[in-house]
C-alpha atoms as a PDB file:
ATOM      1  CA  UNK A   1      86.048  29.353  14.729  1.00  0.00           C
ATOM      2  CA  UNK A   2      87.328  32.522  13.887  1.00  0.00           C
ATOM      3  CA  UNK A   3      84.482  34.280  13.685  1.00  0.00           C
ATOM      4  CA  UNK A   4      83.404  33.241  16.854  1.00  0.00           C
ATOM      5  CA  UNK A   5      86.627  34.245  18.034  1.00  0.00           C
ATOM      6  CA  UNK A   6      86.220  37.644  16.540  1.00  0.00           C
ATOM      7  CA  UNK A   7      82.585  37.846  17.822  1.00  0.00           C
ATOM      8  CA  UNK A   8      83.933  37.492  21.670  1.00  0.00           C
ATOM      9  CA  UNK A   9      86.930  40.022  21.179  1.00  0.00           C
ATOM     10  CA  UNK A  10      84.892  42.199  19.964  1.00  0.00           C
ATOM     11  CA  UNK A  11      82.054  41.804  22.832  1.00  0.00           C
ATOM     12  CA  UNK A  12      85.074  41.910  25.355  1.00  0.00           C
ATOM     13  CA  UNK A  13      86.216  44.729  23.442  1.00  0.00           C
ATOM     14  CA  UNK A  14      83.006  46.696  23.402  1.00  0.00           C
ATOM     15  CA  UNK A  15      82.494  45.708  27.299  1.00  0.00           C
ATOM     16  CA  UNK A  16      86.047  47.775  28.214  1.00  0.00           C
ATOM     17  CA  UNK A  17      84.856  50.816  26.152  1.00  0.00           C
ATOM     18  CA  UNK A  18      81.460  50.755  28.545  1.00  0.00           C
ATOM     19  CA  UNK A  19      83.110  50.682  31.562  1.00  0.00           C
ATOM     20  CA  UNK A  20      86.005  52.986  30.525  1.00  0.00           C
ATOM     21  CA  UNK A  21      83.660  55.163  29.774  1.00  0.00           C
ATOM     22  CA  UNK A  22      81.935  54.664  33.420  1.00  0.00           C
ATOM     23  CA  UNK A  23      85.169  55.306  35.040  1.00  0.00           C
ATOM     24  CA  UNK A  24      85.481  58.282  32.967  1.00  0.00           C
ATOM     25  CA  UNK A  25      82.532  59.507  34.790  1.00  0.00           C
ATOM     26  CA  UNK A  26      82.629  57.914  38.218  1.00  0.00           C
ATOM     27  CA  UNK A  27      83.286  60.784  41.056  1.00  0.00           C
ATOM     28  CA  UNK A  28      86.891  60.918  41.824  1.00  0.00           C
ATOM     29  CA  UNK A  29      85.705  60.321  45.668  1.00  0.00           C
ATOM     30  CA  UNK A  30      82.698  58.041  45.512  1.00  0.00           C
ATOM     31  CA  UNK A  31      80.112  56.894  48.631  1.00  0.00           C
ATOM     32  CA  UNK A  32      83.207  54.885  50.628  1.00  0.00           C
ATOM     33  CA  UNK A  33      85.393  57.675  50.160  1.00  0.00           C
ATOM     34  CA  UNK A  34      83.344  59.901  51.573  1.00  0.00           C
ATOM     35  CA  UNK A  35      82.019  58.517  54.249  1.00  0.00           C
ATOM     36  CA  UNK A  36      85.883  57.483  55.360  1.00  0.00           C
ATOM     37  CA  UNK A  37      86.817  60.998  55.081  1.00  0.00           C
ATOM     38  CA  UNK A  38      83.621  61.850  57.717  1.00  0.00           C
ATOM     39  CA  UNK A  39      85.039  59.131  60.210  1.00  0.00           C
ATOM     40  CA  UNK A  40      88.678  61.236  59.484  1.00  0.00           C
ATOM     41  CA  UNK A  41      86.867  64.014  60.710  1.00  0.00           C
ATOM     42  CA  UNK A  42      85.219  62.804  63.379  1.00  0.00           C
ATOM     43  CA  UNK A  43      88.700  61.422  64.510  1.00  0.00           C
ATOM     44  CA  UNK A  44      90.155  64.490  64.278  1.00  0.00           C
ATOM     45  CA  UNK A  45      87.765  66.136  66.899  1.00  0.00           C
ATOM     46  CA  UNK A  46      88.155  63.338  69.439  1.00  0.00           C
ATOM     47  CA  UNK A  47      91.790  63.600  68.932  1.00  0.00           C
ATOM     48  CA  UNK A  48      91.932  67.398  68.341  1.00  0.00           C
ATOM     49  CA  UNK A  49      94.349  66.700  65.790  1.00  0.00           C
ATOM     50  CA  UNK A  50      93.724  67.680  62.207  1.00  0.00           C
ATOM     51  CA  UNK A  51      97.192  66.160  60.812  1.00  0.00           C
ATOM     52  CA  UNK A  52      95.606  63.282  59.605  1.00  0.00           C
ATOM     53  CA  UNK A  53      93.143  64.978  57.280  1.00  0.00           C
ATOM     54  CA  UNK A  54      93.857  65.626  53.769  1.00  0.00           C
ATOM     55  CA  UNK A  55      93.178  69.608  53.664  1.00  0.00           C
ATOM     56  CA  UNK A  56      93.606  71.405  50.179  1.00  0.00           C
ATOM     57  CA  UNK A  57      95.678  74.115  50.301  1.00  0.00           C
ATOM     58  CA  UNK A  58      93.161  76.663  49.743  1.00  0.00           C
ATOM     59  CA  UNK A  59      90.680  75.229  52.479  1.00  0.00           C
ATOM     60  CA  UNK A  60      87.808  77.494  53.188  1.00  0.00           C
ATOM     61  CA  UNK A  61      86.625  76.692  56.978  1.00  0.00           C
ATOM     62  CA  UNK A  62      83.898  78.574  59.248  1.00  0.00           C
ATOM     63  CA  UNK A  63      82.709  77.888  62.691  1.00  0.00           C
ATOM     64  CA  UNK A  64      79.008  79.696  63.299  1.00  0.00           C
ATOM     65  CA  UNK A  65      79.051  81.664  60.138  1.00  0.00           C
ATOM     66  CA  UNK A  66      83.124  82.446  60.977  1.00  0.00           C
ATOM     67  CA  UNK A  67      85.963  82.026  58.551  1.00  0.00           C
ATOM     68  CA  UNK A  68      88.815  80.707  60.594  1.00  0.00           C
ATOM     69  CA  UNK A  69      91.066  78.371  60.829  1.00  0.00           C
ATOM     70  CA  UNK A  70      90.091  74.577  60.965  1.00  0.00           C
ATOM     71  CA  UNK A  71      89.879  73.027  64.585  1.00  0.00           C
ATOM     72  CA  UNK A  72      89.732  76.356  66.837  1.00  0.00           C
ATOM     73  CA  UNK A  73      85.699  75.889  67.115  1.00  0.00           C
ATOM     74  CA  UNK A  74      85.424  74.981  70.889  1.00  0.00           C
ATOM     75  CA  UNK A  75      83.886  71.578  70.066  1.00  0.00           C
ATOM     76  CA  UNK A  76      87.479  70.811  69.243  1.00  0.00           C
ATOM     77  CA  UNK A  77      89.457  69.477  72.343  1.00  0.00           C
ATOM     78  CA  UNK A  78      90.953  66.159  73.909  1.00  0.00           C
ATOM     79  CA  UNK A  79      88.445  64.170  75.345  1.00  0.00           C
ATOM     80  CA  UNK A  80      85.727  64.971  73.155  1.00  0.00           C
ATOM     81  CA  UNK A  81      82.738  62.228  72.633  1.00  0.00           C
ATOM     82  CA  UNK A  82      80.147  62.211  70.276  1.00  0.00           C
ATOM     83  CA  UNK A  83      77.451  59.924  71.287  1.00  0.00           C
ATOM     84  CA  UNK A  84      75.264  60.529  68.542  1.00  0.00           C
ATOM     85  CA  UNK A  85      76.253  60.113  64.421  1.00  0.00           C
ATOM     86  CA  UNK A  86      74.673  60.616  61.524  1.00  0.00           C
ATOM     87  CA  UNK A  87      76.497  60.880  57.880  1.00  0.00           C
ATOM     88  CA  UNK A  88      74.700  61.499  54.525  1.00  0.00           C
ATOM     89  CA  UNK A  89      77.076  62.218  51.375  1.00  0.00           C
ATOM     90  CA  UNK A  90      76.569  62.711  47.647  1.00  0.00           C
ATOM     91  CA  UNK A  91      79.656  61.473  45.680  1.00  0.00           C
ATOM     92  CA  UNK A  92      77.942  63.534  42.477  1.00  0.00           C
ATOM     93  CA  UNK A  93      78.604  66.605  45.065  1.00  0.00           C
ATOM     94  CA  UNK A  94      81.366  65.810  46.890  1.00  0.00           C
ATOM     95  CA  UNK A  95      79.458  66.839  49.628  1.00  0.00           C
ATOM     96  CA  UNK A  96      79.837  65.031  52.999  1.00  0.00           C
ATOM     97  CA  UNK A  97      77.697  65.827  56.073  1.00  0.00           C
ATOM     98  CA  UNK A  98      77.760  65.191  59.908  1.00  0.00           C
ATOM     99  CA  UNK A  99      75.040  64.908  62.171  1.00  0.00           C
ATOM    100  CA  UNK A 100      75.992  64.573  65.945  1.00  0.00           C
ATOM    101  CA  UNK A 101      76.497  65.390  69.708  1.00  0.00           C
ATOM    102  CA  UNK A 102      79.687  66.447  70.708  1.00  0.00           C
ATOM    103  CA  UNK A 103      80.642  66.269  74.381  1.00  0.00           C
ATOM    104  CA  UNK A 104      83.167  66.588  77.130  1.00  0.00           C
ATOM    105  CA  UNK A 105      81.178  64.232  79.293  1.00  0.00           C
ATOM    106  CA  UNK A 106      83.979  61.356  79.729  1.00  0.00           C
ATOM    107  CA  UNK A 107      85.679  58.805  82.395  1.00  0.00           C
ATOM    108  CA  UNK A 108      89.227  58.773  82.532  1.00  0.00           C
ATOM    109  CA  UNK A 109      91.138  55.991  80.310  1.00  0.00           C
ATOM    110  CA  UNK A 110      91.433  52.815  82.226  1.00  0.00           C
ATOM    111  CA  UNK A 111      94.193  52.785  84.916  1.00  0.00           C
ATOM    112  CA  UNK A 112      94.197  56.196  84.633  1.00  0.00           C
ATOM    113  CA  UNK A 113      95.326  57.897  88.192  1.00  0.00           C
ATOM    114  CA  UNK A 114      92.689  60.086  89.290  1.00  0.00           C
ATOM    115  CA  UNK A 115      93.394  63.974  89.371  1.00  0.00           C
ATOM    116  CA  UNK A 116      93.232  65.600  92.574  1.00  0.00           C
ATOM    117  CA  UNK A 117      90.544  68.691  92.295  1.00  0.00           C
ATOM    118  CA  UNK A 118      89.313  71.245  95.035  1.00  0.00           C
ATOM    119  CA  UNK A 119      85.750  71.323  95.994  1.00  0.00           C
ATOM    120  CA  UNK A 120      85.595  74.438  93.881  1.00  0.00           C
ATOM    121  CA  UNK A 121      87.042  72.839  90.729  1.00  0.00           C
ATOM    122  CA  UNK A 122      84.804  69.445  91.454  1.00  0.00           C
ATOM    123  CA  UNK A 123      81.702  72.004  92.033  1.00  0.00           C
ATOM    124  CA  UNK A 124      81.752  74.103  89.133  1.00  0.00           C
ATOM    125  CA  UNK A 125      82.753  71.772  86.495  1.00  0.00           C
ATOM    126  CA  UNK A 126      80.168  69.994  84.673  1.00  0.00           C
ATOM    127  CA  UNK A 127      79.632  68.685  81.593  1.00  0.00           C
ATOM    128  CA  UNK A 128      78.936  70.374  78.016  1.00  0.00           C
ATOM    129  CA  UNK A 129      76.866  69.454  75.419  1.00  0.00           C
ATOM    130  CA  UNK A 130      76.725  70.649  71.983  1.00  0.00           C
ATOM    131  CA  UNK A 131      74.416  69.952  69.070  1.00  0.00           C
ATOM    132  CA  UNK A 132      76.654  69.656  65.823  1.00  0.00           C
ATOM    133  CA  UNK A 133      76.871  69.527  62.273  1.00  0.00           C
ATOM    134  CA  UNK A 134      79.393  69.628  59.353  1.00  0.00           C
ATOM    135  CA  UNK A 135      79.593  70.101  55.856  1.00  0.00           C
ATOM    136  CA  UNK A 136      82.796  68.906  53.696  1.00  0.00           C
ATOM    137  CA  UNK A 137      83.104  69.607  50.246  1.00  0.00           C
ATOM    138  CA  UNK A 138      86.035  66.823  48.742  1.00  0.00           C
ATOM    139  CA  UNK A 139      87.259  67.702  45.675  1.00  0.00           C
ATOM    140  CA  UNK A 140      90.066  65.703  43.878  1.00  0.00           C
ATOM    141  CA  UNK A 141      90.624  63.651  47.349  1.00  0.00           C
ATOM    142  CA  UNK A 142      91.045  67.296  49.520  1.00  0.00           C
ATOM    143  CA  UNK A 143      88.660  68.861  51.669  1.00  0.00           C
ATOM    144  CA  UNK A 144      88.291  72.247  50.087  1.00  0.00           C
ATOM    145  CA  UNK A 145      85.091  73.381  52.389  1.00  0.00           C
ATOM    146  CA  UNK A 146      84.252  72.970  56.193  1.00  0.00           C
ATOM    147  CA  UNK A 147      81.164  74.239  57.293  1.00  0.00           C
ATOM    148  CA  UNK A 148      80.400  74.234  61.040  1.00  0.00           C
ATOM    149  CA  UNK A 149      77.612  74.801  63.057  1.00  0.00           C
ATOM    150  CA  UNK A 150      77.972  73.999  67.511  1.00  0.00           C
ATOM    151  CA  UNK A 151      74.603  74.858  69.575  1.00  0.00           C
ATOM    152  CA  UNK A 152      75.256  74.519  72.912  1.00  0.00           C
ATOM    153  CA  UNK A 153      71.764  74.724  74.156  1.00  0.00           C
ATOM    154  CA  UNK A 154      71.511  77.116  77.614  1.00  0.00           C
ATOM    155  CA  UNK A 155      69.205  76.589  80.607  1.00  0.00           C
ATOM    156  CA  UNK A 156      65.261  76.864  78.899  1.00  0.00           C
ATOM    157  CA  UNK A 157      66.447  77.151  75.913  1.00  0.00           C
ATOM    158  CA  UNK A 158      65.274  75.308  72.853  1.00  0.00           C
ATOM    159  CA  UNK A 159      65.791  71.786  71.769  1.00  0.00           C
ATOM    160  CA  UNK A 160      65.952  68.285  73.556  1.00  0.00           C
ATOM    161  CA  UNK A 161      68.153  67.621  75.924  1.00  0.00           C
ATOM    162  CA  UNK A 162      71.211  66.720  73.834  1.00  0.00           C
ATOM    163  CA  UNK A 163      72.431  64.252  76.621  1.00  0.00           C
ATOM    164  CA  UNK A 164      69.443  62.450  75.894  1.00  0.00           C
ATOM    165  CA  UNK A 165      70.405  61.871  72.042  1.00  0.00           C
ATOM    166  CA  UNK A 166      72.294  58.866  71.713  1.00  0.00           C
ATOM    167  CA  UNK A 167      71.390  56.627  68.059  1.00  0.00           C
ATOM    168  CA  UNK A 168      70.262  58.633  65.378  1.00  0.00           C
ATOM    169  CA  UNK A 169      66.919  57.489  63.483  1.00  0.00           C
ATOM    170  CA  UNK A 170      67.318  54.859  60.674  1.00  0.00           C
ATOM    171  CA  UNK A 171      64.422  55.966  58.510  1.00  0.00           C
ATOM    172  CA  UNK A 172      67.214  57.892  56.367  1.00  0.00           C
ATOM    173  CA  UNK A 173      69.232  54.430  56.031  1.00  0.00           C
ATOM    174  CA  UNK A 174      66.554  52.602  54.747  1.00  0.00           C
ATOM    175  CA  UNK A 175      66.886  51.889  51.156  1.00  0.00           C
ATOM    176  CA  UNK A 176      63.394  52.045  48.862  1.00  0.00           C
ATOM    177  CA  UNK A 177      62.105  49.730  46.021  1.00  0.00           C
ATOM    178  CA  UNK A 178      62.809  51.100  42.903  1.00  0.00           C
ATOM    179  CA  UNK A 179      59.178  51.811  42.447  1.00  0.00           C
ATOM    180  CA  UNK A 180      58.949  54.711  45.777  1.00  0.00           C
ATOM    181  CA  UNK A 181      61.774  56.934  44.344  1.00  0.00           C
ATOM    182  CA  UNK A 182      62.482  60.374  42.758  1.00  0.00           C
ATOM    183  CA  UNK A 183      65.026  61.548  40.575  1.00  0.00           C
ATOM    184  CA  UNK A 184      67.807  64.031  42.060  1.00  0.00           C
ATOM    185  CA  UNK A 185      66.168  66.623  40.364  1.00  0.00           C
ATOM    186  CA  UNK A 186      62.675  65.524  41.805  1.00  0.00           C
ATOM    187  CA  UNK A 187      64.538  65.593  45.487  1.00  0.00           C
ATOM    188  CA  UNK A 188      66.040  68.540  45.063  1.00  0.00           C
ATOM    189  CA  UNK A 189      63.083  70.496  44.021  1.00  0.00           C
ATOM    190  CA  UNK A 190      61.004  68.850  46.496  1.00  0.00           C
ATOM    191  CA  UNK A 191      63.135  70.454  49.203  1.00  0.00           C
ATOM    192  CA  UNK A 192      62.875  73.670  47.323  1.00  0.00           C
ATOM    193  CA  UNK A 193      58.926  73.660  47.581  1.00  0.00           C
ATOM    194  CA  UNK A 194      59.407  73.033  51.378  1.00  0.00           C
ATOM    195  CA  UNK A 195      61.602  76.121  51.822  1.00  0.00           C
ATOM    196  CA  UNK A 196      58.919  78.150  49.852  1.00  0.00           C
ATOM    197  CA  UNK A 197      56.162  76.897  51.925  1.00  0.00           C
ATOM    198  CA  UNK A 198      57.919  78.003  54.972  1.00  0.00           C
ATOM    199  CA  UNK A 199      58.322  81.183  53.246  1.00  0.00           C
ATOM    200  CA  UNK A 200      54.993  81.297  52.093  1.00  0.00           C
ATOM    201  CA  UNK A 201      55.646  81.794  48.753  1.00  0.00           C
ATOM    202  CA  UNK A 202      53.698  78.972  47.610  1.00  0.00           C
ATOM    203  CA  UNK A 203      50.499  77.238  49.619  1.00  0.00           C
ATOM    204  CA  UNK A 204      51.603  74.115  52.128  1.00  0.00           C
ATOM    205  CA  UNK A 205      49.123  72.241  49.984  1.00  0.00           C
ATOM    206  CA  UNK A 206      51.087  72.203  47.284  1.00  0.00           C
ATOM    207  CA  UNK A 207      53.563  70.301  49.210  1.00  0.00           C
ATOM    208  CA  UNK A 208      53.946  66.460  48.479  1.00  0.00           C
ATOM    209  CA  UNK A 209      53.484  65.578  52.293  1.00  0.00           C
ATOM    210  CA  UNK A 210      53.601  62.029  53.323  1.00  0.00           C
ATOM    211  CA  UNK A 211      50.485  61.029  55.477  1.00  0.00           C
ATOM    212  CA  UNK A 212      53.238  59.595  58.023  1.00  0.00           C
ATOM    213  CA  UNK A 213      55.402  63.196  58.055  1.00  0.00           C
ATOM    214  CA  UNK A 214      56.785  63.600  61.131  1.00  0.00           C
ATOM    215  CA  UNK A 215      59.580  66.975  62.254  1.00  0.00           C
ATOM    216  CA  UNK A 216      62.026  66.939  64.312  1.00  0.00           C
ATOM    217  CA  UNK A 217      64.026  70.315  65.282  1.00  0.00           C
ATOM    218  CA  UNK A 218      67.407  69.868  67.365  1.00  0.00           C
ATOM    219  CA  UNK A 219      65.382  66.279  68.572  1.00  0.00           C
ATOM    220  CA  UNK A 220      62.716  68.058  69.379  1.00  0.00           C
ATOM    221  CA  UNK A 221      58.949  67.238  67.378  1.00  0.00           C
ATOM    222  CA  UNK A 222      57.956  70.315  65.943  1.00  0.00           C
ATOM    223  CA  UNK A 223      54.756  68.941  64.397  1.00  0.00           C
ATOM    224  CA  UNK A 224      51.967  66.605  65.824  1.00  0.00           C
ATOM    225  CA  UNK A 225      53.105  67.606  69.013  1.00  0.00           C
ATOM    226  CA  UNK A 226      51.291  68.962  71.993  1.00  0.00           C
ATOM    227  CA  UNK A 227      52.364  72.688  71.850  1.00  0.00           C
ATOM    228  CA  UNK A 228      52.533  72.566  68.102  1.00  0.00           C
ATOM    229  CA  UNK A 229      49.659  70.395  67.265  1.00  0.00           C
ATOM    230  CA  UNK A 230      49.494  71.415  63.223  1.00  0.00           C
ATOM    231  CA  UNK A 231      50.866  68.618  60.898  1.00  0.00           C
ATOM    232  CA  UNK A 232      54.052  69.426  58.661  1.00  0.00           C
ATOM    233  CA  UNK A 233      52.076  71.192  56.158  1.00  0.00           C
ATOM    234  CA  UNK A 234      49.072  72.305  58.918  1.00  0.00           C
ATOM    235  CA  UNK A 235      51.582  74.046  61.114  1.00  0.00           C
ATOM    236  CA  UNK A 236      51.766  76.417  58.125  1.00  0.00           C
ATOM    237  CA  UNK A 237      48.256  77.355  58.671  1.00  0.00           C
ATOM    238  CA  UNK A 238      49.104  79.842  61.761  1.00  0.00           C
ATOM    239  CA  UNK A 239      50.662  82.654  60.191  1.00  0.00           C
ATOM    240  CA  UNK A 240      53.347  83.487  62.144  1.00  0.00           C
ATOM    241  CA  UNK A 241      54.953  79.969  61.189  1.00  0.00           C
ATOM    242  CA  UNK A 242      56.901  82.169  58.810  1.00  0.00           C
ATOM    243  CA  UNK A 243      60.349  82.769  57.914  1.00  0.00           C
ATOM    244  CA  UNK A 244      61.823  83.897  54.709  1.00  0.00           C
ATOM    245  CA  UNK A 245      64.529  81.381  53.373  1.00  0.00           C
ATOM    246  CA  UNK A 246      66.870  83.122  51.080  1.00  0.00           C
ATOM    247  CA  UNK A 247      70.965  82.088  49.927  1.00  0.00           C
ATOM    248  CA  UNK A 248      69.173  77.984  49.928  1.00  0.00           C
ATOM    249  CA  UNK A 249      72.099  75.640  49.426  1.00  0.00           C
ATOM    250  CA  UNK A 250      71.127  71.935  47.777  1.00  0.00           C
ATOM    251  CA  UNK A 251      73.878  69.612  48.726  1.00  0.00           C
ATOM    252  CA  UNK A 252      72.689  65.923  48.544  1.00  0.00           C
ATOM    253  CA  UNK A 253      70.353  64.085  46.419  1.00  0.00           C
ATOM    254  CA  UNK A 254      70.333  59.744  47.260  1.00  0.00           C
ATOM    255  CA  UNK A 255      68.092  58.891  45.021  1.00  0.00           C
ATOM    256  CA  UNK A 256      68.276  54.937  45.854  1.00  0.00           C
ATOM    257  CA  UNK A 257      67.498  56.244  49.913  1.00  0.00           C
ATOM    258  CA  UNK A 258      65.408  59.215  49.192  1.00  0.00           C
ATOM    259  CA  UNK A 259      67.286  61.472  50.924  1.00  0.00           C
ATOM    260  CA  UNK A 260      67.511  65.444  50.174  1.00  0.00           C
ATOM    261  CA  UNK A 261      69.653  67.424  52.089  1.00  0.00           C
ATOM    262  CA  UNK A 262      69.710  71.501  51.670  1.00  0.00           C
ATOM    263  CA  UNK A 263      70.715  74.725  53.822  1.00  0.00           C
ATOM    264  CA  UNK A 264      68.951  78.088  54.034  1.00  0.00           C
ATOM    265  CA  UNK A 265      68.759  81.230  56.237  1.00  0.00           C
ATOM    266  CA  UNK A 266      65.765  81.694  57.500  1.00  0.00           C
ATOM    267  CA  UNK A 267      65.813  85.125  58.195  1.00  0.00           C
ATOM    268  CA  UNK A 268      62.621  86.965  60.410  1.00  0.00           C
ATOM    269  CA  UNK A 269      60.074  88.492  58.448  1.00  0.00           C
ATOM    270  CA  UNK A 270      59.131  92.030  59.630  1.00  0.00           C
ATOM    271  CA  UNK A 271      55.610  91.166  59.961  1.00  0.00           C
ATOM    272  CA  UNK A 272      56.801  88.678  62.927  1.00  0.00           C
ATOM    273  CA  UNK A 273      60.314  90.083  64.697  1.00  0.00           C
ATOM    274  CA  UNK A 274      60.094  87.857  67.019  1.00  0.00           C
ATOM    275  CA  UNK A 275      60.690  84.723  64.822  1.00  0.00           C
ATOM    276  CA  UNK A 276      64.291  84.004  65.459  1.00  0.00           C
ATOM    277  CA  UNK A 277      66.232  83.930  61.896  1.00  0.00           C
ATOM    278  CA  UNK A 278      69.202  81.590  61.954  1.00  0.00           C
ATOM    279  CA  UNK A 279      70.589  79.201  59.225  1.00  0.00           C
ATOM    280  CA  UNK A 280      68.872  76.106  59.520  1.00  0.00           C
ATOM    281  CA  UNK A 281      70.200  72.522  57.979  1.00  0.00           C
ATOM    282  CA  UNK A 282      67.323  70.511  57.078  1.00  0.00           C
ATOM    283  CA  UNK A 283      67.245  66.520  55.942  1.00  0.00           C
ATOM    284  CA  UNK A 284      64.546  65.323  54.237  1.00  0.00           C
ATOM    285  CA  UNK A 285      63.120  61.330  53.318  1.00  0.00           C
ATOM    286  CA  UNK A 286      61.291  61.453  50.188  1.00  0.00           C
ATOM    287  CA  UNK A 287      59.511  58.039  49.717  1.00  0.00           C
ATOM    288  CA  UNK A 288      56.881  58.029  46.769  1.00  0.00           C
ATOM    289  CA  UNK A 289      57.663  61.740  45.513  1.00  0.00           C
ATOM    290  CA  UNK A 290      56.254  62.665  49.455  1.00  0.00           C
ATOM    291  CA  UNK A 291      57.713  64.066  52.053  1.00  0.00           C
ATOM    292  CA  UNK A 292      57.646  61.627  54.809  1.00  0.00           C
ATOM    293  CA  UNK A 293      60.496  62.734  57.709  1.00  0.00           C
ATOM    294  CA  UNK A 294      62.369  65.725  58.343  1.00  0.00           C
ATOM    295  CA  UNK A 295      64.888  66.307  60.771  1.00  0.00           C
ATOM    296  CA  UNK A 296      66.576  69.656  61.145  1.00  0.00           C
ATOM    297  CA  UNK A 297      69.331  71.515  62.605  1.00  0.00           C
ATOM    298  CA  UNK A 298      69.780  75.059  63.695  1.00  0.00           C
ATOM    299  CA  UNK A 299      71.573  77.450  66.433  1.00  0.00           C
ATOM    300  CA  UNK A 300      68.727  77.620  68.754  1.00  0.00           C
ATOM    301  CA  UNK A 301      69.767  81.128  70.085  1.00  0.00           C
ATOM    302  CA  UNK A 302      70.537  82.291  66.122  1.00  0.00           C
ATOM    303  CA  UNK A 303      73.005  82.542  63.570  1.00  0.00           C
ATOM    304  CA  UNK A 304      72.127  85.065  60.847  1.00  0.00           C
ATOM    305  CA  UNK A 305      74.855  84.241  58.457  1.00  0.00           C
ATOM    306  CA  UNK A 306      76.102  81.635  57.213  1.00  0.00           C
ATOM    307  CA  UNK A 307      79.446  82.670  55.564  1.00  0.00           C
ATOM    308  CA  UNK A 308      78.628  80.745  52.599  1.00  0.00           C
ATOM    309  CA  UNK A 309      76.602  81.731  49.177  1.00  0.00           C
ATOM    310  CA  UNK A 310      75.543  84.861  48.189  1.00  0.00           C
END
């Protein structure tokens, strides 16, 4: 009896030192912590109140490639909406990340008494609509980083219409059979080899595409489309589908999703000064070590710095 006693203290015994050892190594803000900290955020725009958040001291915020103050972006105001969500974190990071519309497209508040306006007032107001991301770095429970990025797309410009954007697409939610996925450091590198085929630094072939790749640029197919027939490694056959991506940022690697997210600047080659250089945020689903979606994010009229990296 006593040895079998012994036998199950020292199982139980062995068992603590395992997961002590896990806990030892667990992220101080894992996957639930992040994501509440993103619907914080998101609060905090709708209310324009940042009180709420948990800000570290030494906070580092920029809005368009501008170090500021957190909350003076003009996507931050009362009555903001934002129709359209999308959050991917990496608790090995702390990186959090927000996809979204932001908008000042509202009704008033039930029982709300209307406010008298003059024809001019009624006439020349109408609604805005911006394109949005944001990156949060949490370290020891405080944001430390904000990253911001507002394209408010202008008459002809580029993009969908951001109205138009309401539920963001599920493919990067989808979780894959142990079988279909790639390590963090496959992910990561993955997204690297996409940013040097876009530089063409290395040939598109080389590329692990997914026969079902599809692009999408501010909602807006970029690939098998009807203006940009190419696939996503065929569009790289026309030459002047070039941009050079320097300061690339790797953020977040889910390996059980697939999902790779990374920054870059794509700055304008001088062979093609046309191509308009911005800093573009780009999402990728990896599902059997290939490339299969790609959804990416960018100041349509151009943002050459990004106020982060070297």
């Amino acid at each position: 009896m006593r040895i079998r006693h012994a036998a199950v203290l020292a199982a139980v015994l062995a068992a603590s030192a395992v997961q002590a050892k896990a806990a030892a190594k667990a992220p101080a803000c894992d996957r639930r912590c992040l994501l509440h900290t993103l619907t914080e955020y998101t609060e905090a725009i709708t209310d324009d109140d940042t009180a709420r958040l948990k800000l570290s001291p030494g906070l580092r915020a920029t809005f368009n490639g501008v170090a500021g103050k957190l909350g003076q972006g003009e996507i931050w105001a009362k009555d903001r909406r934002l129709p359209y969500r999308q959050a991917f974190v990496d608790p090995l990071t702390g990186s959090a990340v927000f996809y979204g519309i932001v908008t000042d497209s509202t009704r008033p508040a039930p029982g709300a008494a209307p406010q008298a306006q003059s024809p001019a007032q009624t006439s020349a107001k109408s609604p805005r609509w911006w394109f949005y991301v944001a990156r949060l770095k949490v370290a020891e429970g405080r944001i430390t980083e904000v990253e911001e990025i507002a394209y408010e797309k202008p008459a002809g410009g580029f993009g969908a219409d951001p109205s138009s954007q309401t539920l963001a697409d599920r493919i990067f939610d989808t979780v894959l059979p142990a079988a279909e996925r790639s390590t963090r450091r496959q992910l990561f590198h993955i997204a690297d080899q996409y940013f040097s085929a876009v530089s063409h630094q290395v040939d598109y072939h080389d590329v692990p595409w997914h026969p079902e790749c599809q692009r999408v640029e501010i909602g807006t197919f970029t690939v098998n489309a009807p203006g940009t027939a190419g696939s996503c490694g065929g569009e790289f056959k026309t030459p002047s589908v070039k941009w050079t991506v320097i300061n690339r940022r790797f953020y977040i690697a889910d390996v059980e999703r697939g999902v790779v997210l990374a920054v870059g600047n794509f700055t304008t080659p001088p062979e093609y000064p046309k191509n308009n250089g911005s800093v573009v945020m780009e999402v990728f689903k990896v599902q059997d070590g290939m490339i299969r979606h790609i959804s990416a994010f960018f100041r349509g009229n151009g943002q050459l710095h990004s106020g982060w990296g070297d």
